[in-house]
Protein backbone atom coordinates (compact mmCIF):
# COMPACT_ATOMS: atom_id res chain seq x y z
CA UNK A 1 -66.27 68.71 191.00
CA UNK A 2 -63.46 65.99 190.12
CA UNK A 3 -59.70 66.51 192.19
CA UNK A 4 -56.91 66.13 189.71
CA UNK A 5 -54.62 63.51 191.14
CA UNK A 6 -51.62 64.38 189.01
CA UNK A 7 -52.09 68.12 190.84
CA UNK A 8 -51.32 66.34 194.40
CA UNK A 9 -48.10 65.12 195.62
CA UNK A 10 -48.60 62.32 198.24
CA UNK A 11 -46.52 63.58 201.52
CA UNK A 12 -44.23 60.47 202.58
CA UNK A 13 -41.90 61.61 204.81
CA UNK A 14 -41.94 65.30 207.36
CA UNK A 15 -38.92 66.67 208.69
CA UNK A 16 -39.67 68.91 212.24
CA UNK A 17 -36.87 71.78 212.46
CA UNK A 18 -37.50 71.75 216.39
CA UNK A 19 -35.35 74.15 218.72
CA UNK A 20 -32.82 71.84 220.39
CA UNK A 21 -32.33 74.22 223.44
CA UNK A 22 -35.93 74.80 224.08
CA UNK A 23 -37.21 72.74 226.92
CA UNK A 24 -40.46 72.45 225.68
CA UNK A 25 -39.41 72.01 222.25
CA UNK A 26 -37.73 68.87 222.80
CA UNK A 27 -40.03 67.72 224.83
CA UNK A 28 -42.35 67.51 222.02
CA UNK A 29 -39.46 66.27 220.20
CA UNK A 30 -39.54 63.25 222.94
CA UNK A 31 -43.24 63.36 222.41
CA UNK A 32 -43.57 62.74 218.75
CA UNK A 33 -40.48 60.24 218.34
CA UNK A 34 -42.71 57.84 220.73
CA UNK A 35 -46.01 58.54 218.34
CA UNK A 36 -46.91 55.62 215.83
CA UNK A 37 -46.51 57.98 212.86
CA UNK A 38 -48.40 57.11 209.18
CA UNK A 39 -46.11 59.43 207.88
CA UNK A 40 -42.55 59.67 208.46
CA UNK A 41 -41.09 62.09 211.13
CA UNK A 42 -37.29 62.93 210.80
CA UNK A 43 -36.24 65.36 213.98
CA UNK A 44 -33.84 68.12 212.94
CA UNK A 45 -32.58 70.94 215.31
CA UNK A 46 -33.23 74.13 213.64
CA UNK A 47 -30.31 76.12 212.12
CA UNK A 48 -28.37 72.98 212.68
CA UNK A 49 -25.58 72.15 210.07
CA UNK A 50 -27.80 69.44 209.16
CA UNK A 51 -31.09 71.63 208.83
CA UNK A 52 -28.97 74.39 206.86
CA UNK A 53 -27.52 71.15 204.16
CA UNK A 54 -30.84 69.58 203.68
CA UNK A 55 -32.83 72.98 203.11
CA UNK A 56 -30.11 75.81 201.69
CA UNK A 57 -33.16 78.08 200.44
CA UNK A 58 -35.09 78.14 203.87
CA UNK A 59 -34.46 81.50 206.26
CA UNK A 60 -32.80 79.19 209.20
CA UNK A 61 -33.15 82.28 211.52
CA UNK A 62 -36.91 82.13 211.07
CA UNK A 63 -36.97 78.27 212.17
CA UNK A 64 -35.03 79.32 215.09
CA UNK A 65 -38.02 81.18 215.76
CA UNK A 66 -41.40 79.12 215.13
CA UNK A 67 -42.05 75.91 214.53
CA UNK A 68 -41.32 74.97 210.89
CA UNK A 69 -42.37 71.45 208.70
CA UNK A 70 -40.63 70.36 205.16
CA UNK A 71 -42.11 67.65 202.89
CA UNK A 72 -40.46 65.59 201.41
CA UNK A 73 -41.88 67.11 197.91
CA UNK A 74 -40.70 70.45 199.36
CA UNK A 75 -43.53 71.68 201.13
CA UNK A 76 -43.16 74.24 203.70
CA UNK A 77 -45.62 74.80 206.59
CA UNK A 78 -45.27 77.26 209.42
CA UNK A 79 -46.57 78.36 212.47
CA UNK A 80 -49.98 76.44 213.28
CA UNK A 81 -49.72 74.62 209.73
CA UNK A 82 -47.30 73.27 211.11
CA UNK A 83 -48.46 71.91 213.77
CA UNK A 84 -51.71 70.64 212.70
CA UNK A 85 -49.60 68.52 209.54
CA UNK A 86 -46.88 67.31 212.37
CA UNK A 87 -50.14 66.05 213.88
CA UNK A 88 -51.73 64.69 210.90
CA UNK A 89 -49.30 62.44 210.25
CA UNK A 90 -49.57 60.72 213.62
CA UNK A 91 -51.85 57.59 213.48
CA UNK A 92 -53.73 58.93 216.48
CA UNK A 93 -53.70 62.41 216.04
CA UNK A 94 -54.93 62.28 212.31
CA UNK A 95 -58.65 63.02 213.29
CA UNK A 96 -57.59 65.85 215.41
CA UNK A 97 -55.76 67.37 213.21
CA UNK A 98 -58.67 66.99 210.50
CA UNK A 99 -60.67 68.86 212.93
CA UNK A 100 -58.13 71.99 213.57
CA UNK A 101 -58.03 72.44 210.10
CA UNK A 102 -61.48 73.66 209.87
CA UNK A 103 -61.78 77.39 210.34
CA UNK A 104 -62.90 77.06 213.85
CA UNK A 105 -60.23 74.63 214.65
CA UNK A 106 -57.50 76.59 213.14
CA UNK A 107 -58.66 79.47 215.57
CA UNK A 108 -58.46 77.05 218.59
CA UNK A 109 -54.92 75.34 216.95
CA UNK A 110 -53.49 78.84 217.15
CA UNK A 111 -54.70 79.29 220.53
CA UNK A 112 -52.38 76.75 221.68
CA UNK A 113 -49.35 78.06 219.35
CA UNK A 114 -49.84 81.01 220.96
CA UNK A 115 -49.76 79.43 224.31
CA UNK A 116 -46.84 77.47 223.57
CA UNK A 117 -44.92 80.39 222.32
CA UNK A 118 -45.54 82.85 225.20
CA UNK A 119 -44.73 80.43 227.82
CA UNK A 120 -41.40 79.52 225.64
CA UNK A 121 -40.78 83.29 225.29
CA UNK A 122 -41.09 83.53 229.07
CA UNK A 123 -38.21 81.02 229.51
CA UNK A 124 -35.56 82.36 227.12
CA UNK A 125 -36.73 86.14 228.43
CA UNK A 126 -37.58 85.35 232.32
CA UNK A 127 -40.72 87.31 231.63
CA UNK A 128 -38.87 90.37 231.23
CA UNK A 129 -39.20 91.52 227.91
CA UNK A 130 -42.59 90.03 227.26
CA UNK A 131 -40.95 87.43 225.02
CA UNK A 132 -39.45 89.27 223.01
CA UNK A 133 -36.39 86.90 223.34
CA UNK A 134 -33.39 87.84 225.66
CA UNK A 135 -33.18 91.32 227.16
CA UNK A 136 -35.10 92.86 224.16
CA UNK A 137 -32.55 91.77 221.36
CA UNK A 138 -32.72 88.35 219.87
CA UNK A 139 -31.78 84.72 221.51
CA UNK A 140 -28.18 83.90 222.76
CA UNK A 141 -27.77 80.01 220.99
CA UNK A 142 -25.15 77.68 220.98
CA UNK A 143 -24.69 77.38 217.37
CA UNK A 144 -24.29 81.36 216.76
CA UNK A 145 -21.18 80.90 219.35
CA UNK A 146 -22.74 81.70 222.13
CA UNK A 147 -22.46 79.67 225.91
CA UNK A 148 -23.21 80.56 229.07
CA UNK A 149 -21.51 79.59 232.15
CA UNK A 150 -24.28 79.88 235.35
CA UNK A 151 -20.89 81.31 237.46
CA UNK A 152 -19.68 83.87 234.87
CA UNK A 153 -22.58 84.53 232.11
CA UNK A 154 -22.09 84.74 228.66
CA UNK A 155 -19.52 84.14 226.30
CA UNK A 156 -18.99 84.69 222.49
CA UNK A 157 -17.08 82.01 220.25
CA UNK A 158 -17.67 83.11 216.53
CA UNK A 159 -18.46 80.25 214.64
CA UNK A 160 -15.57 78.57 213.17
CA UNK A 161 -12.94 79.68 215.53
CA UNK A 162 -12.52 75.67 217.04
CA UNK A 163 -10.04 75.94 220.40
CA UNK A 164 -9.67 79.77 220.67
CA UNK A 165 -8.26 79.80 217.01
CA UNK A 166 -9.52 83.34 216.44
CA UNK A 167 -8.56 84.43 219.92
CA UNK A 168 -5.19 86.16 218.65
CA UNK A 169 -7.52 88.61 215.88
């Protein structure tokens, strides 16, 4: 069996839509910035301005909540693709992630997703809601106009509304 070549796009360059107010998450951020790479890694908060100008036909809510991987040919990977390409193009990781690509490794890759996930639930939920995000509903973030001040709890800012601008509607 021959492999058309013209049928494969070489992958030069990966951009990570990470979630920039996930401790974890930018942790690995950290992590993978200090990596020697083989293949390009650009770091891009998810439903960032930037992410949302650079990828107009992705669902930027879903980034928000799992890990999601663009090509530079336009290749999308999710989930614990994801994670197992962000890996492959490290220069140490590559055999690893050669390995959890395999049916058995994909079972153990998501095993650790999985992991991740429910201990990241745990933090934006405080274990309440079985990480199901924040009280049940979905996650309060920054660039929806949400903050939260420790003394007085949440506030909403609608997007756009710069300096209490939209105060007086």
């Amino acid at each position: 069996m021959t492999v058309d070549t013209a049928d494969r796009i070489p992958v030069r360059r990966l951009t990570v839509l990470y979630d920039a107010e996930c401790s974890l998450c930018t942790f690995l951020r950290d992590w993978l910035i200090r990596q020697p790479q083989l293949v390009a890694l650009d770091m891009v908060p998810a439903g960032s301005r930037e992410a949302r100008g650079r990828f107009p036909g992705l669902d930027h809510r879903a980034t928000l909540e799992e890990i999601t991987v663009v090509g530079d040919s336009g290749q999308v990977y999710r989930d614990t693709a994801a994670w197992i390409v962000v890996l492959w193009a490290l220069r140490e990781h590559r055999p690893l992630a050669h390995r959890l690509s395999t049916p058995t490794g994909s079972r153990l890759a998501r095993g650790a997703v999985l992991a991740a996930a429910k201990w990241r639930g745990s933090q934006w939920g405080g274990g309440q809601t079985g990480g199901g995000g924040q009280w049940g509903g979905s996650v309060y973030r920054r660039a929806d106009g949400w903050t939260y001040e420790p003394k007085l709890g949440w506030f909403y800012d609608p997007p756009g509304c710069d300096s209490g601008a939209c105060a007086a509607d």
